[in-house]
Protein backbone atom coordinates (compact mmCIF):
# COMPACT_ATOMS: atom_id res chain seq x y z
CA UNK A 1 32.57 1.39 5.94
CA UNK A 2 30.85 4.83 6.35
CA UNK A 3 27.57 5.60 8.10
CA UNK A 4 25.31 4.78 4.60
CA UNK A 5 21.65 6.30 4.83
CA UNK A 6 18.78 5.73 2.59
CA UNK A 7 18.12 9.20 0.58
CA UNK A 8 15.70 8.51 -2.47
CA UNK A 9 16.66 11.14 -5.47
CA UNK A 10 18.98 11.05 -8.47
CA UNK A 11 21.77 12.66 -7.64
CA UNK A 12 25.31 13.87 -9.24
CA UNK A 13 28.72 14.35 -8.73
CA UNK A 14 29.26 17.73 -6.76
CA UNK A 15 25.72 18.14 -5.67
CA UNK A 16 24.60 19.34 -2.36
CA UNK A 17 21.28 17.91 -0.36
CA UNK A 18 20.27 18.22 3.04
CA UNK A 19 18.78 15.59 5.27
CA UNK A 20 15.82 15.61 7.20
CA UNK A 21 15.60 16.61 10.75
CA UNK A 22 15.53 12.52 11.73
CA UNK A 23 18.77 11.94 10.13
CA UNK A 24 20.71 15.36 10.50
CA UNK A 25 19.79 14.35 14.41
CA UNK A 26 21.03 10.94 14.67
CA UNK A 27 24.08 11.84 12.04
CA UNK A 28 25.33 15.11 14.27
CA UNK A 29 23.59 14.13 17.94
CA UNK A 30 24.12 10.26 17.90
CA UNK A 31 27.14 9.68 15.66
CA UNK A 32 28.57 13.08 16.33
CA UNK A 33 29.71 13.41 12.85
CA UNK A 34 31.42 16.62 11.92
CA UNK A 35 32.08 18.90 8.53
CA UNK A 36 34.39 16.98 6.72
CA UNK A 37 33.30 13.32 7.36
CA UNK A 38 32.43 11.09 4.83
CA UNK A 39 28.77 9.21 4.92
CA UNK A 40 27.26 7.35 1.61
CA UNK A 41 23.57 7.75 0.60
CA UNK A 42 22.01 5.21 -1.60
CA UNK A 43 18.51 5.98 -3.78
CA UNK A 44 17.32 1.78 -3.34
CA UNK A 45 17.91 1.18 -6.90
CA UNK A 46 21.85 0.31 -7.04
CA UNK A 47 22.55 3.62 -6.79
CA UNK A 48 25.70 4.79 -4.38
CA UNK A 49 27.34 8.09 -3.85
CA UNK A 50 30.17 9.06 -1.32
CA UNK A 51 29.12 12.15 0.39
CA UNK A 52 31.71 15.06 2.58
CA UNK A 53 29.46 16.72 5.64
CA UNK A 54 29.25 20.63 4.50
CA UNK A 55 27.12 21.66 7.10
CA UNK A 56 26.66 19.04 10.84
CA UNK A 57 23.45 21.13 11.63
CA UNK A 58 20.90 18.41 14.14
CA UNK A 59 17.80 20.05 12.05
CA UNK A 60 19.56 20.00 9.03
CA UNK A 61 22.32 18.58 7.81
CA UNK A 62 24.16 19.70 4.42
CA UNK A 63 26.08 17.10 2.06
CA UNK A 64 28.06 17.39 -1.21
CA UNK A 65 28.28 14.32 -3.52
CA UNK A 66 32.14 13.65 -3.60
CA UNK A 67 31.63 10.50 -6.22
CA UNK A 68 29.43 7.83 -7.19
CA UNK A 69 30.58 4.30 -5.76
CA UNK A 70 28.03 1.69 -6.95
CA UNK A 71 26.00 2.23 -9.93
CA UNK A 72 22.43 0.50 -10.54
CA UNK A 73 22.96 -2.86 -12.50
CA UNK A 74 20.45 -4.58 -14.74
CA UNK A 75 18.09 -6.72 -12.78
CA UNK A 76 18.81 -10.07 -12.06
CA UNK A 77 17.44 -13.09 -10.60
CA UNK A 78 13.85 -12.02 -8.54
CA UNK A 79 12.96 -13.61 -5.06
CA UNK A 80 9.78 -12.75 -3.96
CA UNK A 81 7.98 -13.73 -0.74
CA UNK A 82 4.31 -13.63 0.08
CA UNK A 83 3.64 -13.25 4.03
CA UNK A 84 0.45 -13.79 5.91
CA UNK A 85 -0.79 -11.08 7.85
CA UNK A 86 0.20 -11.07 11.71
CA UNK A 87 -0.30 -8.37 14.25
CA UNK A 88 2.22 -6.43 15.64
CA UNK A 89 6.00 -6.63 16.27
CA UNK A 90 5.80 -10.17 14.25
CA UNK A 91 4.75 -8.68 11.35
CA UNK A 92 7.79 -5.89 11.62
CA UNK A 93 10.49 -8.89 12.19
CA UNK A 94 9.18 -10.85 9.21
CA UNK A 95 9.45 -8.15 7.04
CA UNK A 96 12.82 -7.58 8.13
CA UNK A 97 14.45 -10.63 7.94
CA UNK A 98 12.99 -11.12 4.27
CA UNK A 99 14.60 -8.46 3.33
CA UNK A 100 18.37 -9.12 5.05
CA UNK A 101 17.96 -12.09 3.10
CA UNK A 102 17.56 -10.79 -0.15
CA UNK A 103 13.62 -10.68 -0.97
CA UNK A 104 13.19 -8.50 -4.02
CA UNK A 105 9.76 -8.49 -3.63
CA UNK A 106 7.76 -8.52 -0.23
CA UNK A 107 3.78 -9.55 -1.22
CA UNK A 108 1.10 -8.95 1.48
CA UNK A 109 -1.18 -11.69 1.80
CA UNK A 110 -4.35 -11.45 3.04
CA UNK A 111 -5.11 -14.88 4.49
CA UNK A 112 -8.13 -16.32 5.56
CA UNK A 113 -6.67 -17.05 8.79
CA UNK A 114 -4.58 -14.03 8.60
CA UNK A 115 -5.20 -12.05 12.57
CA UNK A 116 -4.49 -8.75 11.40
CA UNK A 117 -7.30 -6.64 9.37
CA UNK A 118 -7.34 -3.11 9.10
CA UNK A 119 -9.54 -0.56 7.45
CA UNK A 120 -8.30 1.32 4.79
CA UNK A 121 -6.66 4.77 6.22
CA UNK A 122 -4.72 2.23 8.92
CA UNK A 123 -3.52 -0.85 6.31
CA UNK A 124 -1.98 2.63 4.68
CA UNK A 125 -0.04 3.68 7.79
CA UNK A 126 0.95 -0.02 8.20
CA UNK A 127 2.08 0.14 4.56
CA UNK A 128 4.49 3.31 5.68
CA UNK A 129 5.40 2.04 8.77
CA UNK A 130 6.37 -1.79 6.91
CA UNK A 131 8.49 0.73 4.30
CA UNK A 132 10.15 2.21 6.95
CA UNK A 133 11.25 -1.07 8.46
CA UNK A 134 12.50 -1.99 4.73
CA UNK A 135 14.82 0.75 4.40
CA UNK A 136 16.38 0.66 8.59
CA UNK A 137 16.60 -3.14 7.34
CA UNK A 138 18.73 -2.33 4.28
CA UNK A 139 20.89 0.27 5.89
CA UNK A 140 21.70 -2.21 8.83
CA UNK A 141 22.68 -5.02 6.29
CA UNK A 142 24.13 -3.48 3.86
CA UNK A 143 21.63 -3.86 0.60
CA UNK A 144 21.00 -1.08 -1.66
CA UNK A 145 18.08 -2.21 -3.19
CA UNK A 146 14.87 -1.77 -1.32
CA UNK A 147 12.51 -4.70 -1.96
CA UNK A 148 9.01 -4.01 -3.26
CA UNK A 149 6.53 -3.99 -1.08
CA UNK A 150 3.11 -5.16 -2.70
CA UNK A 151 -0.13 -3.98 -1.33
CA UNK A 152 -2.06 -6.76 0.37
CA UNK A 153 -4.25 -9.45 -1.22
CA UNK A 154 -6.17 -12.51 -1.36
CA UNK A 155 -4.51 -15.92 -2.03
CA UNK A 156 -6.41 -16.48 -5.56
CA UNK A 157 -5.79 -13.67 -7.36
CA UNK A 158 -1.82 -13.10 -6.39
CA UNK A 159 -1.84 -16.90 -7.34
CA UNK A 160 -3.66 -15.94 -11.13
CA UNK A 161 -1.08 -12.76 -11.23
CA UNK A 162 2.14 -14.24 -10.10
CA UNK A 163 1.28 -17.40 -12.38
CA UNK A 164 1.75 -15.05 -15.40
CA UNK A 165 5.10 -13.68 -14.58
CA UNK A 166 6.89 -16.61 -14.73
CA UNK A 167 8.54 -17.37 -11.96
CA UNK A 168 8.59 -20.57 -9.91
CA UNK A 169 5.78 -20.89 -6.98
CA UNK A 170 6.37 -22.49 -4.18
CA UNK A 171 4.54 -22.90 -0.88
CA UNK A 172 5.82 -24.00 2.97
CA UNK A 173 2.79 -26.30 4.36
CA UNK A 174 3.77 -29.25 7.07
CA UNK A 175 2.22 -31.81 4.58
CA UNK A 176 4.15 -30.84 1.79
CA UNK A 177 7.16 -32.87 0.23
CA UNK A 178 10.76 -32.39 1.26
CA UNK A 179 12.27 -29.09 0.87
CA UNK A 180 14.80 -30.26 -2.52
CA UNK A 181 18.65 -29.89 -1.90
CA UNK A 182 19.18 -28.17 -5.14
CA UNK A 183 16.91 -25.73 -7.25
CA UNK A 184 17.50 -24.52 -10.52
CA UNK A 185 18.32 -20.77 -10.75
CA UNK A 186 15.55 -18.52 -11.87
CA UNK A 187 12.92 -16.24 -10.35
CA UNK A 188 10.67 -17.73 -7.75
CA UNK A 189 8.07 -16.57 -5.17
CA UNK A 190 7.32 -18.56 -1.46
CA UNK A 191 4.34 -18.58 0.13
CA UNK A 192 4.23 -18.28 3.94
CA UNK A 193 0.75 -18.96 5.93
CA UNK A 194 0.05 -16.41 8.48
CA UNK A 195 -0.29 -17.99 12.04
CA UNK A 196 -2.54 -20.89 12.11
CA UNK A 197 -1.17 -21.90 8.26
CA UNK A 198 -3.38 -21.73 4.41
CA UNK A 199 -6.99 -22.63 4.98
CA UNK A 200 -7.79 -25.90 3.04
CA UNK A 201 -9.49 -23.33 0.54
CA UNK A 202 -6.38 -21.74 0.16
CA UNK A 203 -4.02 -25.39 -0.25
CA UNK A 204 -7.29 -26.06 -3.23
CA UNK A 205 -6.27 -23.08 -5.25
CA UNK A 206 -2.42 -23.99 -4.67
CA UNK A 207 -3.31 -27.01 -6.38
CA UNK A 208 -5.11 -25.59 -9.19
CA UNK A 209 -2.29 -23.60 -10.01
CA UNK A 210 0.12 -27.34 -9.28
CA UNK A 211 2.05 -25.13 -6.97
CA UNK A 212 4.62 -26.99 -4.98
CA UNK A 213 4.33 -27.63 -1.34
CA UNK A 214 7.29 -28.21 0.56
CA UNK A 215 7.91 -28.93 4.07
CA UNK A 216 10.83 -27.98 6.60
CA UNK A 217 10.64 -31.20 8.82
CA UNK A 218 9.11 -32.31 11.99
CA UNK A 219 8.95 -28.89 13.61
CA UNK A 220 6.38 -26.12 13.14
CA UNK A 221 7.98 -22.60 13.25
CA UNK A 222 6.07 -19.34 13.93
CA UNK A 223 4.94 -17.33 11.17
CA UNK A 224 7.47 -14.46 11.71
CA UNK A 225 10.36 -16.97 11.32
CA UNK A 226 9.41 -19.09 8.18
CA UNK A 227 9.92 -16.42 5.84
CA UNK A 228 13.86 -16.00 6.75
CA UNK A 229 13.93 -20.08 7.02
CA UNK A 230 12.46 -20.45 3.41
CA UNK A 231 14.21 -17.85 1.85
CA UNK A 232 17.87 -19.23 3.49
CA UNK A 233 16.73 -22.43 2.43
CA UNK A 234 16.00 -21.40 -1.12
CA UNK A 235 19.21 -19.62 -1.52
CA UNK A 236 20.79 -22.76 0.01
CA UNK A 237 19.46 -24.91 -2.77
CA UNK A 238 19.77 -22.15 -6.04
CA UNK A 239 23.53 -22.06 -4.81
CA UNK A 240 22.81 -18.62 -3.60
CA UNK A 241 23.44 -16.37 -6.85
CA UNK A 242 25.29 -12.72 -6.20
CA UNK A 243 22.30 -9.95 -5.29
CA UNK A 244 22.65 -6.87 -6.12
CA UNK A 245 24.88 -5.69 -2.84
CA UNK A 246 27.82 -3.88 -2.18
């Protein structure tokens, strides 16, 4: 498969764009691509387009659309996942995991036993910095569609929003019941606990809301690796349905 890169944009058939200096370096420096190869852009909506190299400059490489290879499709079946807060690289490999495994949505949440708070101007370049490892994320696996990535918030009212929406709530707690073999298909959203798990103020408004608590077993994983573990394990048991991929 060609070298695919994350270009946001609409774009059409005979079209030229240039890359940033970022990508025009790795493209030409680290791939040492050359006029006339083929690469593939994709916008993060379903959107692909098979691109010819007009121009391998390091600072600024040119591309012509050649054809479109994957349209967007209507949505289908949402999988959000609400993460705790955690400092540093954690937080980066949480993120990324959800989405290789198909998170559509990626909420923030702003635990009470969350270790990570930030004032304003630095949650925002955590915010960029989290997008960025979205889209490297979706260009190593191969998913066109960038998850959303919510801002962060409290437990209560992302429970009183999502509750509208429709989808099925879940939460991962070490007294909860069994994790069920089989689901039913539809859209759902799973709570993770940052490290040190939901405070018991947090597991009271689960319960006002009769939000399901599951459990994975004996074993207590690490924040960073529950998300990827409860979203397999939800795909498992909904019989994985077909995400939007090429």
């Amino acid at each position: 498969m060609a070298q695919r890169f994350y270009v946001p944009g609409t774009y059409t058939v005979n079209q030229q764009l240039q890359l940033n200096a970022e990508r025009s370096n790795y493209l030409c420096r680290t791939l040492r691509q050359k006029n006339g190869d083929r690469v593939e852009i994709f916008d993060g909506i379903g959107n692909v387009f098979a691109c010819e190299i007009v121009a391998n400059d390091p600072r600024q490489t040119a591309l012509t659309v050649v054809t479109q290879t994957a349209k967007a499709m209507a949505p289908g079946i949402r999988l959000g996942v609400a993460i705790g807060l955690i400092k540093g690289q954690p937080m980066d490999r949480a993120i990324a995991q959800a989405t290789e495994l198909g998170a559509t949505d990626i909420y923030l949440l702003d635990g009470q036993r969350s270790n990570l708070k930030l004032n304003e101007q630095r949650m925002a370049g955590k915010l960029q910095h989290w997008q960025k490892v979205i889209v490297a994320s979706c260009e190593q696996c191969g998913q066109i569609n960038l998850p959303n990535l919510h801002n962060p918030s409290r437990l209560a009212p992302l429970l009183s929003r999502l509750t509208q929406s429709g989808a099925h709530l879940i939460f991962f707690h070490p007294q909860g019941n069994p994790t069920p073999k089989q689901l039913v298909t539809g859209d759902r959203v799973v709570f993770i606990g940052p490290e040190g798990g939901f405070s018991p103020e947090e597991l009271n408004a689960f319960a006002e809301h009769q939000i399901e608590g599951y459990r994975l077993g004996p074993l207590t994983l690490r924040a960073e690796t529950m998300p990827a573990v409860a979203l397999a394990l939800i795909h498992q048991a909904s019989g994985w349905p077909t995400a939007a991929t090429d």
